[in-house]
Protein backbone atom coordinates (compact mmCIF):
# COMPACT_ATOMS: atom_id res chain seq x y z
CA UNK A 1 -8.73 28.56 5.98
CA UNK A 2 -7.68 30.93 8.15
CA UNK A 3 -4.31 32.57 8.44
CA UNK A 4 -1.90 31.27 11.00
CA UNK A 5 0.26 33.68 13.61
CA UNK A 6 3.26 33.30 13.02
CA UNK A 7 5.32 33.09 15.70
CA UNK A 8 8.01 36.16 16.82
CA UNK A 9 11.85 35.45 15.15
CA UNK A 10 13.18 35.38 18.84
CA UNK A 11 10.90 31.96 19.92
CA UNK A 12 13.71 29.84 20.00
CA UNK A 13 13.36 26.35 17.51
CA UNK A 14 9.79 25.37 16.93
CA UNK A 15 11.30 21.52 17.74
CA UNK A 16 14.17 20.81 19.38
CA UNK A 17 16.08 17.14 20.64
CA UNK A 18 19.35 16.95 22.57
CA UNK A 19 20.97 13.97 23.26
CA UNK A 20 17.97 11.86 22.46
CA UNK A 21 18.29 8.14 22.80
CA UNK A 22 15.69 5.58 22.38
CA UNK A 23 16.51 2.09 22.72
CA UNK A 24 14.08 -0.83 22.04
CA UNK A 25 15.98 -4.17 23.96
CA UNK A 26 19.07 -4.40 22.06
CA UNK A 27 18.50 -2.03 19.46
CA UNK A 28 19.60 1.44 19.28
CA UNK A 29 16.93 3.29 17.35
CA UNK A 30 17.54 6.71 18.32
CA UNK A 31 21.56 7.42 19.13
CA UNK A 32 22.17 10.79 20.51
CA UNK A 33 20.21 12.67 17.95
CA UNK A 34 20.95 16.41 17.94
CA UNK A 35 18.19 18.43 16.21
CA UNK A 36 16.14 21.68 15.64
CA UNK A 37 13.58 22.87 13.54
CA UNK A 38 13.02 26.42 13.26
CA UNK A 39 9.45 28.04 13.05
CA UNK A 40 8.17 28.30 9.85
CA UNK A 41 10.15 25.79 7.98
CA UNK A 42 9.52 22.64 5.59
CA UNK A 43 12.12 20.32 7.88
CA UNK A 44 12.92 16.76 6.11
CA UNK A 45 14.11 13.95 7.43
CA UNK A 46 15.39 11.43 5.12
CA UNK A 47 17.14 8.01 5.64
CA UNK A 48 16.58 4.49 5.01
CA UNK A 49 13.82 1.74 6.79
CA UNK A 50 15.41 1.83 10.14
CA UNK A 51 17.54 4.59 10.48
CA UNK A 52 15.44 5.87 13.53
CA UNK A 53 13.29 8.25 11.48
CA UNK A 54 9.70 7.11 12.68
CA UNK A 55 10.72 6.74 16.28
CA UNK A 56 12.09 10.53 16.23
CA UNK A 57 8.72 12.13 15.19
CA UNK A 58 7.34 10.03 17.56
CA UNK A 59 8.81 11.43 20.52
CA UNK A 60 8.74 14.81 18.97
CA UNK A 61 4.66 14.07 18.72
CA UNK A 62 4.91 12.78 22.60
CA UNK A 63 3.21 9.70 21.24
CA UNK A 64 6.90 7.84 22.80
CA UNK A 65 8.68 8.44 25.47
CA UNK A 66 13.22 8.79 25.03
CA UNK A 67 15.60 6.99 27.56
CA UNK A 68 17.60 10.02 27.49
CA UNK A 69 18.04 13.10 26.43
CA UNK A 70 15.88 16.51 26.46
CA UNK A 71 12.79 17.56 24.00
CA UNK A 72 11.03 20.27 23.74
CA UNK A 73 8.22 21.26 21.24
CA UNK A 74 7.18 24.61 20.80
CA UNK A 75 9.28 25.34 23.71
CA UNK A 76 7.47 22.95 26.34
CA UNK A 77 8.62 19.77 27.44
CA UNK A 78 5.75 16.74 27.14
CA UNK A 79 4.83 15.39 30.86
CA UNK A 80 3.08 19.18 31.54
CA UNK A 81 0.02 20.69 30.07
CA UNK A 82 0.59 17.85 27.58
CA UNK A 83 -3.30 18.60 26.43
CA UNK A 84 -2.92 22.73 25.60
CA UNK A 85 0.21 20.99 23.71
CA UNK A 86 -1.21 18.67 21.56
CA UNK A 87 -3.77 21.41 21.00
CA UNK A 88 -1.34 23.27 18.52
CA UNK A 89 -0.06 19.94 17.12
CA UNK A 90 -1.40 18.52 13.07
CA UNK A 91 -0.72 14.74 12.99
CA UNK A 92 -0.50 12.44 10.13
CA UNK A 93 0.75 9.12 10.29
CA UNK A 94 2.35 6.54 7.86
CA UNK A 95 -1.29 5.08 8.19
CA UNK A 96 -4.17 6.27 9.32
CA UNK A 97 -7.13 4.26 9.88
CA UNK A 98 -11.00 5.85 9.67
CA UNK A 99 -14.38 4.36 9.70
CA UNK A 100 -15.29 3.06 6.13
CA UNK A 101 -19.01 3.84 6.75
CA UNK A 102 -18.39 7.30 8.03
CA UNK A 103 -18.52 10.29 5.15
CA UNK A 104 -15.87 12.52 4.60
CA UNK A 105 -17.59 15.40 6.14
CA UNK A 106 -18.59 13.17 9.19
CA UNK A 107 -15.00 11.85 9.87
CA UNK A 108 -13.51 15.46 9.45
CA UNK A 109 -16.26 16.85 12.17
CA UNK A 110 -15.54 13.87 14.48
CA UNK A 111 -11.74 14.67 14.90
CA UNK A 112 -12.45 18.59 15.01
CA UNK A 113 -15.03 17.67 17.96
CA UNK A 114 -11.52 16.52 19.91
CA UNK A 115 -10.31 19.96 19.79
CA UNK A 116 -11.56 23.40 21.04
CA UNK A 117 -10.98 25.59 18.13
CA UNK A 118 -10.07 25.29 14.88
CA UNK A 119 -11.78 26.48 11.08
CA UNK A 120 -15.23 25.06 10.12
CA UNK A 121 -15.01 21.53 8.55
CA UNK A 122 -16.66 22.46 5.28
CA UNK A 123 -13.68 25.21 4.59
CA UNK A 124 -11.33 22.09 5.49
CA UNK A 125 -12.86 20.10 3.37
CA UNK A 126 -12.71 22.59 0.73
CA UNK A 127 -8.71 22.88 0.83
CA UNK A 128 -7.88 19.28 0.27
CA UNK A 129 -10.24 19.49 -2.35
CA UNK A 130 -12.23 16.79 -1.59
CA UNK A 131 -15.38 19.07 -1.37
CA UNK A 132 -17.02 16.84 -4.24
CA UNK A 133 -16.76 13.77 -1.91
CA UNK A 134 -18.03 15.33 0.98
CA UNK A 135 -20.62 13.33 1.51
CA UNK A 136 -18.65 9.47 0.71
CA UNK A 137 -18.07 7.41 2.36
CA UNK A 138 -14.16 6.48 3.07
CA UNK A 139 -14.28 3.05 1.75
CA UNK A 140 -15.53 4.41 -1.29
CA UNK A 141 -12.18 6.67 -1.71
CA UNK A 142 -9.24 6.54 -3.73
CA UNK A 143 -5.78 5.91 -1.91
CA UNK A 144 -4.65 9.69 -3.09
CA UNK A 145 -7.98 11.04 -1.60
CA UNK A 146 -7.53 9.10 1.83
CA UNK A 147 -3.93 11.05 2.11
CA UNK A 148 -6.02 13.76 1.71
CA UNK A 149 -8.57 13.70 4.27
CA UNK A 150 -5.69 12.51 6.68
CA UNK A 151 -4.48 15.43 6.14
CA UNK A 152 -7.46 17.08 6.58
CA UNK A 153 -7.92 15.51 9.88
CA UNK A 154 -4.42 16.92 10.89
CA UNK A 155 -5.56 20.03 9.93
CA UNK A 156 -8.85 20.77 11.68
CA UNK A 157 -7.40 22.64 14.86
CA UNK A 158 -5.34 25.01 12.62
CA UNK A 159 -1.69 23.63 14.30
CA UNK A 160 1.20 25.96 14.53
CA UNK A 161 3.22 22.50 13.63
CA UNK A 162 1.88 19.34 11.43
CA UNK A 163 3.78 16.45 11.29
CA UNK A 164 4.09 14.51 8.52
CA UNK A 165 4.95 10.58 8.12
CA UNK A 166 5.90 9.39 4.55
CA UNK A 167 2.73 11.50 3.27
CA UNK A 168 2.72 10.69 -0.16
CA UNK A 169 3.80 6.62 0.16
CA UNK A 170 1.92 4.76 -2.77
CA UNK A 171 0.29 7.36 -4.56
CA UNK A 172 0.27 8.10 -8.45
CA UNK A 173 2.07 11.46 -9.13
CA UNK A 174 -1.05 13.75 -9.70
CA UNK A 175 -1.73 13.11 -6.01
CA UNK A 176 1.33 13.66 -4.98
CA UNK A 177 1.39 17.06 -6.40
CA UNK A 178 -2.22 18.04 -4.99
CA UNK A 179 -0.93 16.88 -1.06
CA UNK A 180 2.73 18.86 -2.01
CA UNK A 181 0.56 22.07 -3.07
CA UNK A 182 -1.64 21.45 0.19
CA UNK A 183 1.87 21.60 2.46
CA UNK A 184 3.41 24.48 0.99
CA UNK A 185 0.12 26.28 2.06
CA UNK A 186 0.52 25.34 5.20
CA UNK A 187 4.04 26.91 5.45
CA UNK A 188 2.92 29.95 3.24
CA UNK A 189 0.41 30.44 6.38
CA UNK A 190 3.33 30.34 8.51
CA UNK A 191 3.23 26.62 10.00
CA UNK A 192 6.05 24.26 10.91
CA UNK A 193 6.36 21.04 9.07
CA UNK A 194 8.34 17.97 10.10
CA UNK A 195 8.37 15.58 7.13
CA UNK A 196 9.51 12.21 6.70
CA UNK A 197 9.77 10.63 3.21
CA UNK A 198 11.78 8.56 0.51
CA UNK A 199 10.98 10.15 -1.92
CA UNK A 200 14.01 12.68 -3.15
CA UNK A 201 12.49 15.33 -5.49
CA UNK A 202 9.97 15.44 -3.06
CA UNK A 203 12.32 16.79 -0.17
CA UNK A 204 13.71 18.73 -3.11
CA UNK A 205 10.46 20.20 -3.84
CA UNK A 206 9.44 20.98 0.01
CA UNK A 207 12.07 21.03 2.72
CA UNK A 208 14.33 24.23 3.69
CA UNK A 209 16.28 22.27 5.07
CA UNK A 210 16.93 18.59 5.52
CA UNK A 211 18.64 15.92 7.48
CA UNK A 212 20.07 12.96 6.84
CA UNK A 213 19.14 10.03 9.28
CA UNK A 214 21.66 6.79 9.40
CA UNK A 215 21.32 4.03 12.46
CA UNK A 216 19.60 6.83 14.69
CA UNK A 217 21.87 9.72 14.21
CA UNK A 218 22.01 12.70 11.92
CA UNK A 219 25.31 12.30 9.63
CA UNK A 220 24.21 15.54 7.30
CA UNK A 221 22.07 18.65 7.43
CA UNK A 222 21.72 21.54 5.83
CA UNK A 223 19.31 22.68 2.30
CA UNK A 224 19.20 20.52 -0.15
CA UNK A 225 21.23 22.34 -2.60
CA UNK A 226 24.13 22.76 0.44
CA UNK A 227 23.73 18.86 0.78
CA UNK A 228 23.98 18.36 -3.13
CA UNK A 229 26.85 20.82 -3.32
CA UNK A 230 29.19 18.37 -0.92
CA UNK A 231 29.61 16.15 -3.78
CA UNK A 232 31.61 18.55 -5.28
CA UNK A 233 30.04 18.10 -8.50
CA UNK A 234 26.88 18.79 -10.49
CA UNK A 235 26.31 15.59 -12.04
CA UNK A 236 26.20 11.68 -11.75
CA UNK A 237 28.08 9.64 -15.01
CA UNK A 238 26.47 5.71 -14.44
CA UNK A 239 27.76 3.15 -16.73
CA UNK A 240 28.24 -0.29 -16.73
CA UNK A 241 30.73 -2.97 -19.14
CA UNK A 242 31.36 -6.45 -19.88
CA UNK A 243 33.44 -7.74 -17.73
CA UNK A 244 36.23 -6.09 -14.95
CA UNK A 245 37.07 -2.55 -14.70
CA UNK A 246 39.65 -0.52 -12.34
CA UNK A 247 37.86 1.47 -10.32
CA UNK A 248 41.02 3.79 -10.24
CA UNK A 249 41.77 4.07 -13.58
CA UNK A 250 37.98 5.99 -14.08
CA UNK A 251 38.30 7.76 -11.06
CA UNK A 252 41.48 9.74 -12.05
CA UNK A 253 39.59 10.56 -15.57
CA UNK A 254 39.42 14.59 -16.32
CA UNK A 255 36.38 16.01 -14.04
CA UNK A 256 35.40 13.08 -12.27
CA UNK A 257 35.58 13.87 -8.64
CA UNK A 258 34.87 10.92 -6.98
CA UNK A 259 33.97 7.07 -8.42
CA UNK A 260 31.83 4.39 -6.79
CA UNK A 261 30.62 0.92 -7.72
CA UNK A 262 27.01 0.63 -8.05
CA UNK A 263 24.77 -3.07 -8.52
CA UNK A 264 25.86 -3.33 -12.19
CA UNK A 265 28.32 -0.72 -12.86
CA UNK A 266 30.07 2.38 -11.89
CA UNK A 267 28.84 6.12 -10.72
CA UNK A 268 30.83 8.65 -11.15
CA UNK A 269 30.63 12.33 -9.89
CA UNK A 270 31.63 14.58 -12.52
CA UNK A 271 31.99 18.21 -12.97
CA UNK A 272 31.50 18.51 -16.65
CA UNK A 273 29.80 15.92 -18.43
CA UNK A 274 31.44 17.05 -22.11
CA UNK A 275 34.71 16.62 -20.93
CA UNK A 276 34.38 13.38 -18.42
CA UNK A 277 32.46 11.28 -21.16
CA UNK A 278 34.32 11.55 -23.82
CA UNK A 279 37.44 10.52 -21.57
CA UNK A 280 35.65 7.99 -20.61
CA UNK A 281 34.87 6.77 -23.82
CA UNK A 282 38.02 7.02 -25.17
CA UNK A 283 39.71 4.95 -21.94
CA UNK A 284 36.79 1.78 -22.66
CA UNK A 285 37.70 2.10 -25.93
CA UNK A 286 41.90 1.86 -25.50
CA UNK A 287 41.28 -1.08 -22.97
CA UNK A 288 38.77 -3.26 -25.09
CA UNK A 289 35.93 -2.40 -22.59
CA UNK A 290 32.43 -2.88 -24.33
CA UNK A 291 30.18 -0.50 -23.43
CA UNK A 292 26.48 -1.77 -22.16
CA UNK A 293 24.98 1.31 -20.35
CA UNK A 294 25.46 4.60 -19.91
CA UNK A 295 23.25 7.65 -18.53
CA UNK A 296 23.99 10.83 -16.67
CA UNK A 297 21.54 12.81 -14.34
CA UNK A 298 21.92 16.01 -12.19
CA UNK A 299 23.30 15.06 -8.80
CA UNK A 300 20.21 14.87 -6.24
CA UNK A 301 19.84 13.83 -2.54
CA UNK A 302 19.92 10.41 -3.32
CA UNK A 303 23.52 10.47 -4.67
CA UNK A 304 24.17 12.61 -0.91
CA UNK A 305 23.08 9.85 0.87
CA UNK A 306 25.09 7.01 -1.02
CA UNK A 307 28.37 8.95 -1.10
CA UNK A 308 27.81 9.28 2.76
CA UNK A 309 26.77 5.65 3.45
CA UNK A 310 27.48 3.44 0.51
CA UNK A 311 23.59 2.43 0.53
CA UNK A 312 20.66 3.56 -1.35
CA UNK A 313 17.23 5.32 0.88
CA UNK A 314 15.63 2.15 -0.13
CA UNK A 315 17.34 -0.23 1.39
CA UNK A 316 16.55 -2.23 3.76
């Protein structure tokens, strides 16, 4: 595919939202949401099932409409030129639906048809890698190479910015790795990517930067190691025991910066993990405390966004 142009360093933010609010009856799904996305970046957006994350790209994409508050993409406000626009726009959704009787090739040369330039199909085709089912039909696809010709289709007017909507949702890890090597193209080429997802190494993997999305307002931004780095530790202690524990008495252990209960047992954030277990240890063991559980993990965005909101990304 061709190369992008990228864009001059004094463009302003590729995507930008002030004061954005978004209210469906008496829910508040977007609440003042502050945001910009600067050209050439991998931006993610991370939060739980309702935190506002869908309805933000969705105004961003001009596919809905805020109650308040100012947008701008690529520097123009929707409700003007909205076509030339959309033109330099890549769209994926959550879930897209195509014609299961249409090929591959056919479906990728009916959405190029809707816009007036773009690469050839066929060289399309050939960077999803899905030039061996060229001529399939969809129904006939896997779930990891239907992500993949959505993407394709978001890709077919060469779009300064692509937008994508839990991309990788449901599929087996190989795929997940083909559509992650397909988006950092896109930003080696100099594109703007909006991402949603769960999925924590994969914001890890991808995003510059990312923000964190609770009840329609950003409560964290910044890389992922910045993020990681407010816990004020490296590494996550989780253990559980029969019976009752004191939070407090754990939490004031050597290294452990910060404790938290968890469904079944305890998390703590710990500096150094060969000085904090063995305390630990030692304290279960002077208190009569049998162990059941106990594992320890690098600290990652997930332990961010439960430190911030006392919930997990996955919950509801």
């Amino acid at each position: 595919m061709p190369e992008l142009v990228k864009p001059p360093p004094d463009t302003g933010p590729a995507l930008l939202c002030r004061g954005v609010v978004k209210r469906y009856a008496d829910v508040t799904a977007v609440d003042g949401l502050d945001l910009e996305v600067r050209p050439g970046e991998c931006f993610g957006l991370l939060g739980p099932n309702g935190a506002g994350k869908t309805t933000t790209i969705e105004i961003l994409e001009g596919l809905n409409t805020p109650d308040r508050g100012e947008v701008r993409v690529l520097g123009q406000r929707w409700g003007g030129g909205d076509r030339a626009l959309r033109e330099r726009l890549g769209i994926q959704l959550q879930e897209a639906k195509f014609q299961d009787k249409l090929s591959v090739l056919e479906t990728v040369r009916l959405f190029r048809s809707f816009y007036r330039r773009g690469p050839e199909p066929e060289s399309v085709i050939r960077a999803v890698q899905l030039d061996e089912k060229r001529n399939a039909w969809v129904v006939k696809l896997s779930g990891g190479q239907r992500q993949r010709l959505s993407l394709a289709c978001a890709l077919v007017n060469e779009p300064e910015v692509l937008f994508l909507d839990e991309p990788t949702t449901g599929l087996d890890p190989q795929s997940r790795r083909q559509v992650w090597d397909l988006i950092d193209d896109f930003r080696r080429r100099g594109g703007t990517t909006l991402l949603t997802t769960h999925y924590m190494d994969e914001a890890q993997r991808l995003c510059d930067r990312v923000a964190i999305m609770d009840h329609g307002r950003i409560i964290a931004l910044d890389t992922p190691a910045g993020l990681i780095a407010t816990l004020g530790a490296d590494h996550v202690v989780e253990f559980s025991v029969h019976g009752e524990l004191d939070l407090e008495i754990v939490a004031g252990l050597p290294g452990v910066s910060h404790a938290r209960r968890e469904a079944g047992g305890v998390a703590l954030i710990v500096k150094e993990p060969h000085v904090s277990i063995p305390a630990l240890l030692a304290t279960l063991a002077s208190r009569g405390a049998t162990l059941q559980s106990l594992t320890t993990h690098h600290a990652t965005l997930e332990d961010v966004f439960v430190s911030l909101t006392g919930r997990t990304l996955r919950d509801e």
